[in-house]
Protein backbone atom coordinates (compact mmCIF):
# COMPACT_ATOMS: atom_id res chain seq x y z
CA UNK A 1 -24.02 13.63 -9.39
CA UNK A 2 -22.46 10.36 -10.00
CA UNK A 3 -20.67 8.32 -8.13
CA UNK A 4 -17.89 8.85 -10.01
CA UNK A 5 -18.10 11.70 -9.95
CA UNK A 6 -18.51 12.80 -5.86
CA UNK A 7 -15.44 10.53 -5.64
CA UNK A 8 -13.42 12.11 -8.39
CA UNK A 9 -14.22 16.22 -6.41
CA UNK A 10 -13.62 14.40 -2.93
CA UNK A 11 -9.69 13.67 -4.06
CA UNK A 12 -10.16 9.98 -3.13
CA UNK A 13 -7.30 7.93 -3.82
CA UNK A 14 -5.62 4.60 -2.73
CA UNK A 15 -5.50 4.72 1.05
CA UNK A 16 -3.44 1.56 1.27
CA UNK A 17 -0.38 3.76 -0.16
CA UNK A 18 -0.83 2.88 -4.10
CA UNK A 19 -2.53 6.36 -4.36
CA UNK A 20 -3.82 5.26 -7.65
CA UNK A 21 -6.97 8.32 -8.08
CA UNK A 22 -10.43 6.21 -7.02
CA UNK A 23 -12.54 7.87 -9.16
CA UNK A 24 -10.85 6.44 -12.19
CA UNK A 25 -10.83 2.62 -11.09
CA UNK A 26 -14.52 2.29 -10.12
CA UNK A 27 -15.06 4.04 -13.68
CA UNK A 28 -15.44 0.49 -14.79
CA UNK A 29 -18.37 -3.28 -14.60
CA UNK A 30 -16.73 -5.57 -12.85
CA UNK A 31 -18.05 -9.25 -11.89
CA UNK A 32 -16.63 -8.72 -8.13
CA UNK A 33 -15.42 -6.11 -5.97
CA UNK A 34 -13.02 -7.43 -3.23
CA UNK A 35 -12.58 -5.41 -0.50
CA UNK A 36 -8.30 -5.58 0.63
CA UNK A 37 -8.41 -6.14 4.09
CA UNK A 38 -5.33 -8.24 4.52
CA UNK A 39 -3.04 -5.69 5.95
CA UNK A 40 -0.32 -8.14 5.66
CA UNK A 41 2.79 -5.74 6.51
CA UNK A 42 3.62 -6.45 10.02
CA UNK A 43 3.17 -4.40 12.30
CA UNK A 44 0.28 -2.12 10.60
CA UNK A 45 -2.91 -1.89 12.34
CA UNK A 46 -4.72 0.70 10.72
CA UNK A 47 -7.43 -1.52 8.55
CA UNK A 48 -8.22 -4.47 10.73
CA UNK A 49 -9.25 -1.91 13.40
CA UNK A 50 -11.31 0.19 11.18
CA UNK A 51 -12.94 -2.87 9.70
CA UNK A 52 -14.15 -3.25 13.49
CA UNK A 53 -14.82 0.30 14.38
CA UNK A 54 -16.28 1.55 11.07
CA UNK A 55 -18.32 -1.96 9.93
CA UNK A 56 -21.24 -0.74 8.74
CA UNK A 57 -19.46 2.03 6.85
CA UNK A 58 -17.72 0.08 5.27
CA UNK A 59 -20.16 -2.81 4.09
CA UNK A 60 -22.31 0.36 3.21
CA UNK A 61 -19.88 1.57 1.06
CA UNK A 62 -19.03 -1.82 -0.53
CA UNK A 63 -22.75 -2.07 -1.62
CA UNK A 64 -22.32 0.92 -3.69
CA UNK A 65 -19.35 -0.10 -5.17
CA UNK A 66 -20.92 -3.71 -6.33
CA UNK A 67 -24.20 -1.41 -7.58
CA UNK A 68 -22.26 0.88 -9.60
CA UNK A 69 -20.51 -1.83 -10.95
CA UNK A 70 -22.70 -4.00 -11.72
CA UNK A 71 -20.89 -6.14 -9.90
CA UNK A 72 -22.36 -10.07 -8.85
CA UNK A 73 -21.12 -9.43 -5.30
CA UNK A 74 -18.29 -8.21 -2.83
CA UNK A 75 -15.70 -9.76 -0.95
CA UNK A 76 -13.92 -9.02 1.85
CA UNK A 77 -10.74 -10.66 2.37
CA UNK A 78 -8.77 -10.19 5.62
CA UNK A 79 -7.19 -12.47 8.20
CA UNK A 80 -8.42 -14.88 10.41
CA UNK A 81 -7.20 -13.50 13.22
CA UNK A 82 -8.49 -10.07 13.20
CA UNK A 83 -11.43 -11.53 14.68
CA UNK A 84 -13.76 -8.82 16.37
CA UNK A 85 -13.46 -7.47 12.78
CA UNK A 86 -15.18 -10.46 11.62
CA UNK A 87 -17.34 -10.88 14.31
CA UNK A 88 -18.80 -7.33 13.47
CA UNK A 89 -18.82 -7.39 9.91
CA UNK A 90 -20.95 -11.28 10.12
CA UNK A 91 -23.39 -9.25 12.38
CA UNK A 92 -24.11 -6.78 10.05
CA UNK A 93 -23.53 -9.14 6.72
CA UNK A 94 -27.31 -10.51 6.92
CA UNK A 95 -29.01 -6.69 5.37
CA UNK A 96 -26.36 -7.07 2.35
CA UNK A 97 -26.87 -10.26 0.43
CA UNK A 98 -24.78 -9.88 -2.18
CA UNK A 99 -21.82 -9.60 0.27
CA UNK A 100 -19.48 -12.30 2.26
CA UNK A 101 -16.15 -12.40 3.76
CA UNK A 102 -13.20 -14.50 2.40
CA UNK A 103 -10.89 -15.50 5.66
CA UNK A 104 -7.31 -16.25 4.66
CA UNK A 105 -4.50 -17.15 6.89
CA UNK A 106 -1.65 -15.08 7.75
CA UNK A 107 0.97 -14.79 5.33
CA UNK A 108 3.20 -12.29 3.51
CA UNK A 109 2.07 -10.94 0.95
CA UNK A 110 -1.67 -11.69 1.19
CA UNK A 111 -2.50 -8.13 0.54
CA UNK A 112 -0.76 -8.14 -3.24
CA UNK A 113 -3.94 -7.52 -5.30
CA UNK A 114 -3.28 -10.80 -7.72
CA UNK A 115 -2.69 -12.84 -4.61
CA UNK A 116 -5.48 -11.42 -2.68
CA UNK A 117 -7.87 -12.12 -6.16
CA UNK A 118 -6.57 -15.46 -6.71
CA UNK A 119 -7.59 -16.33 -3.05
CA UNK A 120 -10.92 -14.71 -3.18
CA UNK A 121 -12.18 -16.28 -6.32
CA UNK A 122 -9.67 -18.95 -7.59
CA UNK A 123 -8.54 -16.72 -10.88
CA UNK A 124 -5.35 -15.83 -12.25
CA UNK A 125 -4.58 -11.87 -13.31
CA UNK A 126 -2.47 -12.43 -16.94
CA UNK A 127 1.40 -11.58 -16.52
CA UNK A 128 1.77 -7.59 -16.53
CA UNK A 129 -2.27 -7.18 -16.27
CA UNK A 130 -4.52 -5.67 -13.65
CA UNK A 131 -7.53 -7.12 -11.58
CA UNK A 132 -10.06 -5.79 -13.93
CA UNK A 133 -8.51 -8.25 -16.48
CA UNK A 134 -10.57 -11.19 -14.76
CA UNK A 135 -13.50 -8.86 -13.76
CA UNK A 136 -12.20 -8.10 -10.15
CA UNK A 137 -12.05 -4.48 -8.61
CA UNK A 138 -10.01 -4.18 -5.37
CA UNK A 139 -9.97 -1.33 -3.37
CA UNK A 140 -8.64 -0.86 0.12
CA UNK A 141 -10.82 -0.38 3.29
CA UNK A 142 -9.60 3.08 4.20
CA UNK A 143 -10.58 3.68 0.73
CA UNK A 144 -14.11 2.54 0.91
CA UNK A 145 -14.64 4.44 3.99
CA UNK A 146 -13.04 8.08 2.12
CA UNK A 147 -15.94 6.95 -0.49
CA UNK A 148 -18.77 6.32 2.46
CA UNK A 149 -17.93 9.63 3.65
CA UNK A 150 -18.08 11.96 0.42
CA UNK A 151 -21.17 10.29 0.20
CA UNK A 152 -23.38 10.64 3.25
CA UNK A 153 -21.45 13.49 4.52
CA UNK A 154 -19.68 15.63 1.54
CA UNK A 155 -16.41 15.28 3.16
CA UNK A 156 -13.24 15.40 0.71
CA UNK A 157 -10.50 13.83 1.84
CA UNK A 158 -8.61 15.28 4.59
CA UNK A 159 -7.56 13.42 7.22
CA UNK A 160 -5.62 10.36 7.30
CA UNK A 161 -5.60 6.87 9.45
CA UNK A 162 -1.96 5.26 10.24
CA UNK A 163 -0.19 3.56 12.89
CA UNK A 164 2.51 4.93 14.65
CA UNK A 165 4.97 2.30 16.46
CA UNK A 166 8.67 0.87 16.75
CA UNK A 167 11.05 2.61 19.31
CA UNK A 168 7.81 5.17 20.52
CA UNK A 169 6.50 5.47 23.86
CA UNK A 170 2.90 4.28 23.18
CA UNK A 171 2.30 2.30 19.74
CA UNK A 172 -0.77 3.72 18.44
CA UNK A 173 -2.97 4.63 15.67
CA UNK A 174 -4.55 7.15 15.04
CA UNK A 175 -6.30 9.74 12.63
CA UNK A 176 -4.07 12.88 11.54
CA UNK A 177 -5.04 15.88 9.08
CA UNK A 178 -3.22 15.47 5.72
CA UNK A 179 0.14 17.98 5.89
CA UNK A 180 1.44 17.37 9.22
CA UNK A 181 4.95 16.76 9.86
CA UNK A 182 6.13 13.06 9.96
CA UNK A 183 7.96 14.53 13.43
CA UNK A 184 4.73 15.71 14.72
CA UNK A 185 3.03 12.72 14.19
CA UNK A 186 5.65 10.77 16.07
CA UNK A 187 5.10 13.01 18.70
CA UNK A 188 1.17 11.99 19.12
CA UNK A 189 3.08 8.72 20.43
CA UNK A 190 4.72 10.34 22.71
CA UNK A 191 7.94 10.13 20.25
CA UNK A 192 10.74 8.29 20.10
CA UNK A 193 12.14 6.25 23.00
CA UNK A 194 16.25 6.26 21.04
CA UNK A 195 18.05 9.09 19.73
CA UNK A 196 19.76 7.42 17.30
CA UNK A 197 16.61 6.50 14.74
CA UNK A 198 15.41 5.90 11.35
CA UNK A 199 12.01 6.31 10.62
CA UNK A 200 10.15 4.15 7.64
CA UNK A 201 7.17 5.35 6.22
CA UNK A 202 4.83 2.51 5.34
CA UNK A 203 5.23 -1.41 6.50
CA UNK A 204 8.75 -2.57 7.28
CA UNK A 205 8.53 -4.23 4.06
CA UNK A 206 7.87 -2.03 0.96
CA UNK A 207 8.21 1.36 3.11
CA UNK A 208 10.58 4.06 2.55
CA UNK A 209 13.39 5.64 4.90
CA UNK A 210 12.04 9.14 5.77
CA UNK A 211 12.75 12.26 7.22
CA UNK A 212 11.09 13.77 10.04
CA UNK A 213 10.70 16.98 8.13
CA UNK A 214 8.18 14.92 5.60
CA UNK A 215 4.82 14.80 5.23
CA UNK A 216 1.96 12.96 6.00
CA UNK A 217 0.03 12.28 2.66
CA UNK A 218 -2.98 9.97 1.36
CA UNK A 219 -0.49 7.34 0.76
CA UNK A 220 0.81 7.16 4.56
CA UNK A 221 -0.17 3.83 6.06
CA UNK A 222 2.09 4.07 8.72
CA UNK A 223 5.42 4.96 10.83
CA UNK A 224 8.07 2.87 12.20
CA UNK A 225 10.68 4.27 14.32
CA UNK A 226 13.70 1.91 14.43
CA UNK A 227 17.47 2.16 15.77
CA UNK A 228 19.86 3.52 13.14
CA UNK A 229 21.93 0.18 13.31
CA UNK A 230 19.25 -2.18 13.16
CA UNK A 231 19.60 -5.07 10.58
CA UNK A 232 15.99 -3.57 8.60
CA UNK A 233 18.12 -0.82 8.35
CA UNK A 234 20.93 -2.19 7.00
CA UNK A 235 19.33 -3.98 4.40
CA UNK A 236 16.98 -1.10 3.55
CA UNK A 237 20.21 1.41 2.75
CA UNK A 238 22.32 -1.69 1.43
CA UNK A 239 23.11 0.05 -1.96
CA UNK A 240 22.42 -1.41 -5.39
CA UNK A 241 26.42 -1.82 -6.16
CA UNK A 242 26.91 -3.97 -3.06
CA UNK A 243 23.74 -6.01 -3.78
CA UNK A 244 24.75 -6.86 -7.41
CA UNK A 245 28.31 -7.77 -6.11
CA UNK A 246 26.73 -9.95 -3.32
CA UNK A 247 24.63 -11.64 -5.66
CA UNK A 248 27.43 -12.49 -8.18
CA UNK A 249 29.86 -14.07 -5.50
CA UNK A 250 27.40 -15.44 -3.04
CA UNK A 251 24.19 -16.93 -4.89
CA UNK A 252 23.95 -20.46 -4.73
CA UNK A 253 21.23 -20.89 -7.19
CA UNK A 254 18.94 -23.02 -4.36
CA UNK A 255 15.67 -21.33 -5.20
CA UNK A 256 14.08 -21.16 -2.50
CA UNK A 257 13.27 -17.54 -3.46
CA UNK A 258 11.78 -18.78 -6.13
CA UNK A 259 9.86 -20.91 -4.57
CA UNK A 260 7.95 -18.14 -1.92
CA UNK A 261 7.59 -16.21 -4.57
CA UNK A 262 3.87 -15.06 -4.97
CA UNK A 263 3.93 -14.29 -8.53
CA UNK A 264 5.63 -16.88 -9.60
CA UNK A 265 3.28 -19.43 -6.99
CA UNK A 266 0.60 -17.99 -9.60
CA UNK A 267 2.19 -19.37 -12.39
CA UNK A 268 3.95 -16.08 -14.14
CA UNK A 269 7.34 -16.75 -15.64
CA UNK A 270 8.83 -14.82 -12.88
CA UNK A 271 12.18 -17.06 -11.36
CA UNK A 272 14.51 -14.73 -9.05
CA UNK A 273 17.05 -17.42 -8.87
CA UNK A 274 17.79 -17.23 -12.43
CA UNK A 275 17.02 -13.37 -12.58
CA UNK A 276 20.28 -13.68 -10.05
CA UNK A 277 22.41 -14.85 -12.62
CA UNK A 278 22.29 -11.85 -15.04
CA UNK A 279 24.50 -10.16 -11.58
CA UNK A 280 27.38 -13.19 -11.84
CA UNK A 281 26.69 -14.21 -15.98
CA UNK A 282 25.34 -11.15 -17.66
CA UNK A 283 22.54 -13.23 -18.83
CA UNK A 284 19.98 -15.91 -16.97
CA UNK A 285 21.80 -18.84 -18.76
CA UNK A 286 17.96 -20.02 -20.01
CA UNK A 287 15.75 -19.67 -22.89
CA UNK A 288 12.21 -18.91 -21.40
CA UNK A 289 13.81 -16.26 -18.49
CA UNK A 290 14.76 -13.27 -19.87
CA UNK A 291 15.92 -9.58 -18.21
CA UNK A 292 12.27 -8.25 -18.71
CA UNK A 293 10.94 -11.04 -16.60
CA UNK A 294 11.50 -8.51 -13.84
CA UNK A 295 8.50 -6.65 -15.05
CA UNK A 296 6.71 -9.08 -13.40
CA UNK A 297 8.39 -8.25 -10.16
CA UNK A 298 5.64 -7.28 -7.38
CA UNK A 299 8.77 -5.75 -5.26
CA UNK A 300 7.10 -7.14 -2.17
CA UNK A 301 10.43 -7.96 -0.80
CA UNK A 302 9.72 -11.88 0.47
CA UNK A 303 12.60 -13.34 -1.57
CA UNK A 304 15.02 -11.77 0.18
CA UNK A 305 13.53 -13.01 3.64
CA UNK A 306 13.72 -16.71 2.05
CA UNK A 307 17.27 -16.00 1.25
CA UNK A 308 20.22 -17.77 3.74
CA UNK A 309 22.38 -15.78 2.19
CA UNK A 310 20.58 -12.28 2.56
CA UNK A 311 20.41 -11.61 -1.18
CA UNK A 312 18.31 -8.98 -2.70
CA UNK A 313 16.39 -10.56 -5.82
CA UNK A 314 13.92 -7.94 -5.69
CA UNK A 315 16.37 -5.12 -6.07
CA UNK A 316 17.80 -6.76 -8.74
CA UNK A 317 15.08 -7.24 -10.60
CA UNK A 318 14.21 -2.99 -9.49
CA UNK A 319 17.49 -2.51 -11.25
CA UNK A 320 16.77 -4.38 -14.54
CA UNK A 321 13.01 -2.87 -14.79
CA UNK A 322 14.59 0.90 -14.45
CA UNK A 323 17.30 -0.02 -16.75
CA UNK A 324 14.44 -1.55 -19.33
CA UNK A 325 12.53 1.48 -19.17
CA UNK A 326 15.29 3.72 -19.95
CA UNK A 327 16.10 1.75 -23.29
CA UNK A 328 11.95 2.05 -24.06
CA UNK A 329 11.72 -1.46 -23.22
CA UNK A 330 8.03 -2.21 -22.34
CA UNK A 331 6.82 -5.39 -20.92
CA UNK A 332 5.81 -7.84 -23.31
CA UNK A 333 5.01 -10.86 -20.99
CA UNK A 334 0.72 -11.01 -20.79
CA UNK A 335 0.83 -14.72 -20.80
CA UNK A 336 -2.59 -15.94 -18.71
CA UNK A 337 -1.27 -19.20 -16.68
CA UNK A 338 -3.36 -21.96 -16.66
CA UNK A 339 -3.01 -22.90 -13.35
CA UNK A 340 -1.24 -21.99 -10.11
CA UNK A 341 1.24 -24.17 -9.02
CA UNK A 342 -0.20 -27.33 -6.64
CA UNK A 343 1.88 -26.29 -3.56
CA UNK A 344 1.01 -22.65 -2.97
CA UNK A 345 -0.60 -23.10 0.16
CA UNK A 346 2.64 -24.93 1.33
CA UNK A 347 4.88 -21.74 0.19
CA UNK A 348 2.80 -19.21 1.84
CA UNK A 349 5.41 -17.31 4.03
CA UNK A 350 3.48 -16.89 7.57
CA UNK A 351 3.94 -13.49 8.41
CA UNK A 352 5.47 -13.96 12.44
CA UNK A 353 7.73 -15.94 10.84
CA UNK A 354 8.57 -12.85 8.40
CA UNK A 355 8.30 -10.83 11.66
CA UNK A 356 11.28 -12.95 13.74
CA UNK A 357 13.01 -12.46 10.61
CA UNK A 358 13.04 -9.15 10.35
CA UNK A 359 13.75 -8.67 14.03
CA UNK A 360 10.52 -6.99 15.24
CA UNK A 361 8.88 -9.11 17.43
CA UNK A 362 9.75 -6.74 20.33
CA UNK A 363 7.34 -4.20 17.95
CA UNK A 364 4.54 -6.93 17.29
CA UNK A 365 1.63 -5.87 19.66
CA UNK A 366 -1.39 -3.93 19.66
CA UNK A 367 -1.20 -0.03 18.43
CA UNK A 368 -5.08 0.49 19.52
CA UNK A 369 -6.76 3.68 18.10
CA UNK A 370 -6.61 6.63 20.06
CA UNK A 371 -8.37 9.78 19.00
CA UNK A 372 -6.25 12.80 18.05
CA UNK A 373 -6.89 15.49 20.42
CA UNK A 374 -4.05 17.98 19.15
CA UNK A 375 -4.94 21.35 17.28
CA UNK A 376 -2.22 21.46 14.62
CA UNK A 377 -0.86 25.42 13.73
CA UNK A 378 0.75 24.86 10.21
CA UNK A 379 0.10 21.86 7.25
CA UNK A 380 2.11 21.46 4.10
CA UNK A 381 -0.08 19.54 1.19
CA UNK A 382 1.75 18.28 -1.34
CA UNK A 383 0.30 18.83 -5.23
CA UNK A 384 1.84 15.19 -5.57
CA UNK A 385 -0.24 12.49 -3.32
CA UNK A 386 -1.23 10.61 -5.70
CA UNK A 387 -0.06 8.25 -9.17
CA UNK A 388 -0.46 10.82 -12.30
CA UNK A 389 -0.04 14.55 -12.69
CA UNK A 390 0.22 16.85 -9.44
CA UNK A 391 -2.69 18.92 -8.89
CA UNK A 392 -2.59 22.60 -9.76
CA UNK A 393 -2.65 24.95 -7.33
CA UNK A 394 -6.18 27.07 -7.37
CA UNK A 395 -5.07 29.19 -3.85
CA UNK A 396 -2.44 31.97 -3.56
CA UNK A 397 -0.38 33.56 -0.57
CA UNK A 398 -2.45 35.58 1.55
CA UNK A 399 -5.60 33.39 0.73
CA UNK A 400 -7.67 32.60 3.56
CA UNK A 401 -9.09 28.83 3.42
CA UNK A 402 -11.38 26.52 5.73
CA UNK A 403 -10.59 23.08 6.65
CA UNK A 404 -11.97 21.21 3.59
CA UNK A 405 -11.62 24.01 1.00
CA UNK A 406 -9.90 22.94 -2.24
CA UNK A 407 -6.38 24.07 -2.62
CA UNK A 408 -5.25 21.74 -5.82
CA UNK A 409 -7.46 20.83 -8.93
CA UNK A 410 -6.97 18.27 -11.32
CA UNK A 411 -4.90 19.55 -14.35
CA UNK A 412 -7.66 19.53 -17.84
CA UNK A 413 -7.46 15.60 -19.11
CA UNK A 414 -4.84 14.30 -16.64
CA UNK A 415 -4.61 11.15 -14.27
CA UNK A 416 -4.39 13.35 -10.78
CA UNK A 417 -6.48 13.90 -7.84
CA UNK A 418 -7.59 17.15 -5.65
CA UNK A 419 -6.17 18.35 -3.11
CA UNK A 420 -8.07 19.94 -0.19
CA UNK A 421 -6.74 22.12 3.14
CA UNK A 422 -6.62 19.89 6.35
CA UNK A 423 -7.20 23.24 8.64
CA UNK A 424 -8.53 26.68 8.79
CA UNK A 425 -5.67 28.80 7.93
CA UNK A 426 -3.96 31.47 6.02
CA UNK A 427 -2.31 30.43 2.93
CA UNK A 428 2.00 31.43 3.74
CA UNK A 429 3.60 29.56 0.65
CA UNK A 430 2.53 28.34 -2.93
CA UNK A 431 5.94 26.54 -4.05
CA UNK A 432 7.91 23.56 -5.11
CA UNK A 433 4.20 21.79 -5.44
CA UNK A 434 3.33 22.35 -2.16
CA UNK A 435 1.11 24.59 -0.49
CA UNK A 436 1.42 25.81 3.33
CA UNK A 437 -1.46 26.84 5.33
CA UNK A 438 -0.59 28.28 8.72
CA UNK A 439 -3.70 28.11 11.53
């Protein structure tokens, strides 16, 4: 079997919460294969520790990737100060020669794949285009390790690694099976510490306000517990009227949102100072930005954090791209700039800066990983984990299924992923695209 092909029956998708199905991308010659180790959401600990803990695993893993691609070598880009990560990986580096870290400092967004290739190898991905464009293949390291594992051991993906921290009794991180509650992973750190709390799924960010009913699925990278009045809060639920509004009356047209931005830093015709003038003019009042320049939006957020007025650029430009797509709109901007702009190490955003900003420094400390010892009585697995069609349920009610059975296949000739059970159980519901299985 292929390697495509073990990775496309083990149900391995993005683990860094793109979900984007795995066996697809490394379907595909590349010149380089980057790992993403950057993990630049603060807070999130899940991939610097596993580069430590799982090193050889993951180098392992890497060398198949660059053989099956044909690839010239692999690079692993993470932070300088995740240091026994790169302490362990330069130990082991020596028995894979075509491999070698890239060490970048620590800024905001240095995980965005076109930043993270730019740094790693000096190119520029064209406006609108993907990595492969300039003969780069990222993947994430939780990713690599899902592929290591369907490999040498035949083990679909089940489980998942994320970090668990904000208002909790004991930040951790941890591995969960796939299906648990969002409340009952909470509870592994000892739950929350408030009773009046939101919970984001993901980094403080690009995360999502979610419900403690929700699931844990391949996309989960982490959970943040945070008081219901706290200003992330705020600006997370601030809705798109009162953003528009804000924009219109308050933007001063300084740029500096422009100028942090990381797409633009790369040279794409991306300005969210004059996208901000479509909210107050009904137009950008310029001849080169136009309303689809938000498609080259990376919605990572930083603008806003650049902003002394609190503005929302990014949701803006979320607004316009929706909008776009509704009228059958598509992109059109592919230009390939010929250079990134001479400053862009100056404009990197360092991320404890981003983290005072936010107001989480209280938060910013070690989550170390902690084994999960708990015996969980009931999962629900979503059909939907994953970019593309949901799975189709292959199990019915009454079904009895091991841990690592398959529940959901890929639907004939779509973009999905399978789905497998998390636990030995009996199968109690098949509905809404998701299926139950109760221990």
């Amino acid at each position: 079997m292929s390697l495509v092909d073990k990775v496309k029956s083990a149900g391995i998708v993005g683990a860094g919460g793109a979900t984007f199905p795995t066996h697809v991308k490394i379907d595909a010659t590349a010149d380089v294969v980057i790992v993403n180790g950057a993990e630049c959401e603060p807070l999130l600990r899940v991939d610097q520790q596993l580069m430590d803990l799982r090193a050889s695993d993951l180098l392992e893993a890497l060398n198949m990737v660059v053989e099956h691609t044909k690839a010239k070598e692999g690079i692993i880009g993470l932070k300088k100060k995740y240091v026994p990560a790169i302490n362990k990986l330069n130990s082991l580096l020596p028995k894979y020669p075509k491999l070698k870290l890239h060490i970048m400092n620590n800024f905001y967004p240095a995980g965005d794949e076109q930043t993270l290739v730019y740094e790693c190898t000096g190119k520029i991905v064209p406006e609108g285009g993907i990595p492969l464009a300039v003969g780069a293949l990222v993947m994430n390291v939780e990713t690599l390790l899902n592929l290591h594992d369907c490999v040498t051991e035949d083990k679909p993906v089940i489980d998942k690694y994320l970090t668990v921290t904000g208002n909790v009794k004991r930040r951790i991180t941890t591995k969960v099976p796939l299906g648990i509650t969002v409340r009952e992973a909470l509870a592994l750190a000892g739950g929350p510490t408030i009773s009046d709390y939101v919970i984001i799924n993901g980094g403080p960010m690009m995360g999502k306000i979610v419900s403690e009913d929700s699931y844990i699925t391949k996309g989960t990278k982490g959970l943040i517990v945070l008081p219901k009045d706290h200003y992330l809060i705020h600006s997370k639920t601030r809705s798109l009227e009162r953003s528009l509004k804000l924009a219109a009356n308050y933007c001063m047209q300084c740029s500096l949102c422009t100028e942090v931005c990381p797409r633009h830093n790369l040279g794409h015709h991306l300005e969210p100072h004059k996208m901000m003038r479509i909210a107050a003019y009904a137009s950008t009042c310029d001849n080169v930005a136009l309303p689809t320049n938000a498609y080259l939006c990376c919605d990572c957020g930083l603008c806003q954090y650049a902003c002394v007025m609190d503005l929302q650029p990014w949701k803006v430009n979320e607004f316009l791209k929706g909008e776009l797509k509704k009228n059958g709109i598509k992109n059109p901007h592919h230009e390939q700039p010929k250079s990134a702009n001479p400053f862009i190490e100056d404009r990197r955003f360092n991320v404890h800066r981003l983290t005072k900003r936010l107001g989480l420094d209280e938060f910013d400390k070690d989550a170390p990983m902690e084994p999960c010892k708990k015996q969980f009585k009931e999962v629900h697995l979503q059909m939907s984990q994953h970019i593309g069609a949901p799975a189709t349920p292959v199990v019915a009610v009454g079904d009895e299924v091991k841990r690592g059975q398959l529940v959901g296949e890929i639907p004939e000739g779509a973009l999905s992923a399978r789905i497998f059970s998390s636990i030995d159980g009996k199968v109690t519901s098949v509905e809404n695209g998701v299926v139950t299985v109760k221990a």
